[in-house]
N, C-alpha and C. Protein backbone atom coordinates (compact mmCIF):
# COMPACT_ATOMS: atom_id res chain seq x y z
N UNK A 1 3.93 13.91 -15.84
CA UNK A 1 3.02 14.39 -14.81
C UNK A 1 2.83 13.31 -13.76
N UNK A 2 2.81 14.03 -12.59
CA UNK A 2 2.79 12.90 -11.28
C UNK A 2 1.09 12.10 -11.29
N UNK A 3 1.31 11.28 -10.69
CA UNK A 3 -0.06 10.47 -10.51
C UNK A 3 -0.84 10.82 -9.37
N UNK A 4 -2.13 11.35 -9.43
CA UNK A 4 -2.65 11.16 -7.85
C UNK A 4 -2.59 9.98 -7.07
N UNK A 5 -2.47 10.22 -6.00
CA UNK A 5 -2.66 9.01 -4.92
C UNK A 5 -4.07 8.10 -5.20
N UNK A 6 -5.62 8.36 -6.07
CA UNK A 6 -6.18 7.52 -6.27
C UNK A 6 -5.65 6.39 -6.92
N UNK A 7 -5.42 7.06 -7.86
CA UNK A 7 -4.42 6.21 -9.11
C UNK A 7 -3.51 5.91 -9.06
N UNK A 8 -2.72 5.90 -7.83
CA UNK A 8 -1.66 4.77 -7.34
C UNK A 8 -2.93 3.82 -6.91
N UNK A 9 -3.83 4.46 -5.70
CA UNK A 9 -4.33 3.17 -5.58
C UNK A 9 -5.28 2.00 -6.39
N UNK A 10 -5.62 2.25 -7.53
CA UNK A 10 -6.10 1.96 -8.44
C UNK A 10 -4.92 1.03 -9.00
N UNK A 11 -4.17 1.30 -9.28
CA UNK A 11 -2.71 0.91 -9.88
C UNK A 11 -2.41 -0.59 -9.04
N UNK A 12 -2.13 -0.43 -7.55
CA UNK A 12 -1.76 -1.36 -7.33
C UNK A 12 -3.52 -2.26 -6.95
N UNK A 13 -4.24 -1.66 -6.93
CA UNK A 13 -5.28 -3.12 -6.61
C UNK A 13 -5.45 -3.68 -8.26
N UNK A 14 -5.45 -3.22 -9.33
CA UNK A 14 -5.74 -3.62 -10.61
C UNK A 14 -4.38 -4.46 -10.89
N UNK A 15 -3.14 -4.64 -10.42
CA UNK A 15 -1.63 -5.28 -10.37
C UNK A 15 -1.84 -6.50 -9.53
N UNK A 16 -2.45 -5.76 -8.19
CA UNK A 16 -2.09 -7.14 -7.25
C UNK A 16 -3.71 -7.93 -6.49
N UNK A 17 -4.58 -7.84 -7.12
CA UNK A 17 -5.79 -8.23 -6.54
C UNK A 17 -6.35 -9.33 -7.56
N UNK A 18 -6.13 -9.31 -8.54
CA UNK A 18 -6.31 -10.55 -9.83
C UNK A 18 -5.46 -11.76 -9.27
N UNK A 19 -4.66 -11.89 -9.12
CA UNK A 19 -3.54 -13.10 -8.76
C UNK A 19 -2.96 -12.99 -6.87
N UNK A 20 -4.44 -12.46 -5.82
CA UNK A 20 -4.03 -12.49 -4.73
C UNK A 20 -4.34 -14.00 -4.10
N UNK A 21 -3.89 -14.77 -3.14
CA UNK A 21 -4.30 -15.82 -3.25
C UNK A 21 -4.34 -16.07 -1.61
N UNK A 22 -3.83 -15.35 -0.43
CA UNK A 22 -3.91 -15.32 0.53
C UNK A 22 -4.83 -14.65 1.10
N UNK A 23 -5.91 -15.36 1.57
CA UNK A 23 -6.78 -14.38 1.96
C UNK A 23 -8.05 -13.56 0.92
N UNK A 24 -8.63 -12.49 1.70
CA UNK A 24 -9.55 -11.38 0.75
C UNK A 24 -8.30 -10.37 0.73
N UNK A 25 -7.79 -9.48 -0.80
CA UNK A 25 -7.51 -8.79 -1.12
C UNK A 25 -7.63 -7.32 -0.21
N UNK A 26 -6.90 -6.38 0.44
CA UNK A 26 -7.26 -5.40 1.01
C UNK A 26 -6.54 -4.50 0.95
N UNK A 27 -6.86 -3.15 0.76
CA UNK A 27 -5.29 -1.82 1.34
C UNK A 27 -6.33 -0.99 2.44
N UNK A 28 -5.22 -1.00 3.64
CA UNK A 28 -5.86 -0.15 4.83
C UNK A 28 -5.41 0.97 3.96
N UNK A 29 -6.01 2.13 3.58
CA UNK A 29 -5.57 3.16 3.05
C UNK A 29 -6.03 4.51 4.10
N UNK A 30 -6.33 3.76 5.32
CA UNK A 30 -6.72 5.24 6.07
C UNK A 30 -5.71 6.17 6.37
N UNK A 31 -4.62 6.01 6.33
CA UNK A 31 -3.20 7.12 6.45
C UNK A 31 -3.01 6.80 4.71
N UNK A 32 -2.75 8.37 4.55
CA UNK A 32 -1.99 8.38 3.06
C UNK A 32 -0.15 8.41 3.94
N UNK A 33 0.39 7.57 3.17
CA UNK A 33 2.16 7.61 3.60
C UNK A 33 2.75 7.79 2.30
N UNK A 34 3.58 8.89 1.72
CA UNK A 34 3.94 9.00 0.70
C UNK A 34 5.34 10.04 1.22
N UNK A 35 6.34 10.06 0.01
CA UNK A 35 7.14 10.86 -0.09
C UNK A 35 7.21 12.05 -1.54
N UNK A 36 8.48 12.82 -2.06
CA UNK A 36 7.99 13.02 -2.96
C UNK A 36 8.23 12.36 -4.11
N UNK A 37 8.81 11.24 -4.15
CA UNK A 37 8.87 9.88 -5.27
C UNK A 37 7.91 8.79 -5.36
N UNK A 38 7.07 8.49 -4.26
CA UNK A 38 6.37 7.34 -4.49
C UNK A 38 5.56 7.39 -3.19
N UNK A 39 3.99 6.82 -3.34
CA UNK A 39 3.28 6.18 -2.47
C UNK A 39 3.13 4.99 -1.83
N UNK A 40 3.40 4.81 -0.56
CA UNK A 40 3.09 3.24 -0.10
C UNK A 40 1.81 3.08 0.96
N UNK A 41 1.83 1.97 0.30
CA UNK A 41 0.69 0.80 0.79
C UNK A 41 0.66 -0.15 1.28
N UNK A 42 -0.18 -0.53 2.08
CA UNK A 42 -0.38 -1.15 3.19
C UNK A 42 -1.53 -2.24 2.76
N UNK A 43 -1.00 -3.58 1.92
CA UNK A 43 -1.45 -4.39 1.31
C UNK A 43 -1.11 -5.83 2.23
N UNK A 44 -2.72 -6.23 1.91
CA UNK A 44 -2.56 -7.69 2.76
C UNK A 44 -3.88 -8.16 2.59
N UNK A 45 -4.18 -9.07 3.24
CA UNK A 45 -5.55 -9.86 3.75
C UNK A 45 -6.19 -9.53 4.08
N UNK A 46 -7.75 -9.30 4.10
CA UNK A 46 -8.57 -8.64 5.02
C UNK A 46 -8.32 -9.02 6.62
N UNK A 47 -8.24 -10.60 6.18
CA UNK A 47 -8.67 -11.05 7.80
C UNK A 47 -7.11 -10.83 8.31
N UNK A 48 -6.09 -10.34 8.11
CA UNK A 48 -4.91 -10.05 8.72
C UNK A 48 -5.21 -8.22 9.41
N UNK A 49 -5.37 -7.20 7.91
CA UNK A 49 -5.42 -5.88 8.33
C UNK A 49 -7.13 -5.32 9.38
N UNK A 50 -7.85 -6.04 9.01
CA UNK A 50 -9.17 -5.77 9.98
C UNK A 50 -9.08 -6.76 10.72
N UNK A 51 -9.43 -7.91 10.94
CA UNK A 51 -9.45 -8.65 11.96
C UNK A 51 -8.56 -9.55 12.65
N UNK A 52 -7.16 -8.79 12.51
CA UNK A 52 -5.98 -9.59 12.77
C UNK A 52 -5.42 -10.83 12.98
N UNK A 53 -5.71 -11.75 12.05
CA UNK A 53 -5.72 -12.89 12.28
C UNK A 53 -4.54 -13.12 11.54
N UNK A 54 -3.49 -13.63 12.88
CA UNK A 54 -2.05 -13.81 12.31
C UNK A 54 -1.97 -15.00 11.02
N UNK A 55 -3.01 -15.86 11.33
CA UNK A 55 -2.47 -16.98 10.07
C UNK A 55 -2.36 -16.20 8.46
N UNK A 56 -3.14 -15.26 8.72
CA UNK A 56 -2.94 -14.54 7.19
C UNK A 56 -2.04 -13.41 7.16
N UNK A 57 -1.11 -13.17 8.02
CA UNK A 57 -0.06 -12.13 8.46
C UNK A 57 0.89 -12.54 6.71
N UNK A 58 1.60 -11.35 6.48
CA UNK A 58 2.37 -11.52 5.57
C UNK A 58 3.88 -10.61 5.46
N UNK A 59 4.59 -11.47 5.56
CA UNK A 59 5.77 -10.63 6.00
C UNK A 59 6.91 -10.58 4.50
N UNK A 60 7.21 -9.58 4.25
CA UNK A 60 8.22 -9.20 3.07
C UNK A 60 8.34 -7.55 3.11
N UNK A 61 8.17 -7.27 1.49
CA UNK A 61 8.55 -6.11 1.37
C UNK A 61 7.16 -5.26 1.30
N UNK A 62 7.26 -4.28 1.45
CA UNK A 62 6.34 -2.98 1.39
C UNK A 62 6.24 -2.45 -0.01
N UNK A 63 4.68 -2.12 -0.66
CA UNK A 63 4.10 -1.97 -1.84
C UNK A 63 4.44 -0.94 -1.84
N UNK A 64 4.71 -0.38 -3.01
CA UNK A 64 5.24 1.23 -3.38
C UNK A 64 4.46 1.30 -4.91
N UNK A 65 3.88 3.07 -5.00
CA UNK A 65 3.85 3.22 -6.28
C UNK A 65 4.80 4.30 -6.63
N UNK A 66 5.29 4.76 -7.73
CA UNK A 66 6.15 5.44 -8.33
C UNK A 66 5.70 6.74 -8.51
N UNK A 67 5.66 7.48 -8.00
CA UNK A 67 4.38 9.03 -9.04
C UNK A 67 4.90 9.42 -10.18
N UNK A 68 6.04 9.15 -10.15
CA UNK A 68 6.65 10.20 -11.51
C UNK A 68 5.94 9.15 -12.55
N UNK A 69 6.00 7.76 -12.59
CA UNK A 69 5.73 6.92 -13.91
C UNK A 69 4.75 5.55 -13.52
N UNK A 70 4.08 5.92 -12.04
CA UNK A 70 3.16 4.88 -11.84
C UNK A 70 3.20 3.97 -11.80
N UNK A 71 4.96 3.28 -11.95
CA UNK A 71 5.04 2.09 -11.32
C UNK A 71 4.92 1.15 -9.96
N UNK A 72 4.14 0.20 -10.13
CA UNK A 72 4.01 -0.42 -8.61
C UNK A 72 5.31 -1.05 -8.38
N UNK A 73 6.00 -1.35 -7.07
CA UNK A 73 6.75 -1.81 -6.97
C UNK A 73 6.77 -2.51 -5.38
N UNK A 74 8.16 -3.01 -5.16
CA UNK A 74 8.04 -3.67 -3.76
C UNK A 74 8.91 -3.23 -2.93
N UNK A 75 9.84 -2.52 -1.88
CA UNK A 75 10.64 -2.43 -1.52
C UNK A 75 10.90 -3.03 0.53
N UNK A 76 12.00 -3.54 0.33
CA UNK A 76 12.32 -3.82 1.29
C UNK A 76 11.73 -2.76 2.67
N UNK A 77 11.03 -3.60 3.45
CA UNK A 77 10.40 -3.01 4.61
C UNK A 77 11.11 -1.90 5.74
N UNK A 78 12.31 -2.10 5.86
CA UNK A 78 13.37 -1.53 6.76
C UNK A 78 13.71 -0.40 5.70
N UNK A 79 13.53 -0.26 4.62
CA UNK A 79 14.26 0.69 4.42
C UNK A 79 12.72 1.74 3.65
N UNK A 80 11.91 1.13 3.60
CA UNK A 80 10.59 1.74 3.99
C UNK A 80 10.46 2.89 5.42
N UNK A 81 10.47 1.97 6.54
CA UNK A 81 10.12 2.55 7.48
C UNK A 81 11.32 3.77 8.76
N UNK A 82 12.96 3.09 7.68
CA UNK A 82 14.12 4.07 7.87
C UNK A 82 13.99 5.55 7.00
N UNK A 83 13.32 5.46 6.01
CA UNK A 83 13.19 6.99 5.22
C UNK A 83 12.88 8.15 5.70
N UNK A 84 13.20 8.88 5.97
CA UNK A 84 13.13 10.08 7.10
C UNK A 84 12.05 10.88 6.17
N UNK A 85 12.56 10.99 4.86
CA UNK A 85 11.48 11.73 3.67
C UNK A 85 9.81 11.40 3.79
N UNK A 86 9.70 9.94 4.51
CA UNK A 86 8.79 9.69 4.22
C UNK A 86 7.43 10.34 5.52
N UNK A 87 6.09 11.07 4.63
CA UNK A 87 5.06 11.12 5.84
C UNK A 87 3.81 10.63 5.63
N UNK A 88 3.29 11.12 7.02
CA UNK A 88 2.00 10.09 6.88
C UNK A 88 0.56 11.35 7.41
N UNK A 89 -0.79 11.02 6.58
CA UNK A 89 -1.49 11.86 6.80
C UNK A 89 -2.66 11.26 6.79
N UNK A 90 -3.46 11.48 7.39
CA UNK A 90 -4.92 11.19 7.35
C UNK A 90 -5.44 10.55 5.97
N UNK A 91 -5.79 10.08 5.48
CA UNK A 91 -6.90 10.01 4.32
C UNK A 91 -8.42 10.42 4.02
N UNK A 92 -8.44 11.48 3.89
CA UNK A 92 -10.08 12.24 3.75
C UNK A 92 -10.71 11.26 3.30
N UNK A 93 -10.56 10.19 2.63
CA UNK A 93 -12.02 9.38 1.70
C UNK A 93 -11.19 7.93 1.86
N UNK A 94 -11.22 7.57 2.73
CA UNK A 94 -10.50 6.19 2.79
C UNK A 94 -12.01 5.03 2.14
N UNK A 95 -11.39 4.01 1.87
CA UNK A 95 -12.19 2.85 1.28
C UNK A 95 -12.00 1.63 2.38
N UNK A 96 -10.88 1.85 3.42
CA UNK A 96 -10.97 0.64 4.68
C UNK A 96 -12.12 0.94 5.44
N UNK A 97 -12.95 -0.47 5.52
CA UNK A 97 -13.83 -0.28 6.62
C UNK A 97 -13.97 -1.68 7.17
């Protein structure tokens, strides 16, 4: 059974918010972006995603969760934002503020 999108996001802040070390811990989660294999997230610093402060900018790969088996994962950014499968929608109950 697939995972809701809470519980991806649950998934990756309980994975990657214990051992974050740049910055305050954050996911802008106001767009849900998902396909039908996996959810991604938009993980970083507070003071990078709200108050843009490049020194805490972080550049690599893009957070993914898995739905079929809830794995978090990382995938290369370009091939993130090349996925044609992939869309993006509002978030009714976002937690960024």
């Amino acid at each position: 059974m697939a995972i809701t999108y809470e519980q991806a996001r649950d998934r990756v802040v309980a994975e990657l918010q214990p051992t974050w070390t740049n910055g305050t811990f954050c996911i802008d989660d106001r767009t849900i972006v998902e396909n039908d294999d996996m959810y991604v997230f938009e993980v970083g610093a507070r003071e990078y995603l709200k108050d843009r402060d490049p020194a805490f900018e972080i550049v690599g790969g893009v957070t993914v969760v898995f739905k079929e088996d809830g794995r978090v994962d990382s995938l290369p950014s370009v091939q993130v934002a090349t996925d044609q499968s992939i869309q993006r929608r509002p978030n009714p109950r976002p937690t960024f503020g």
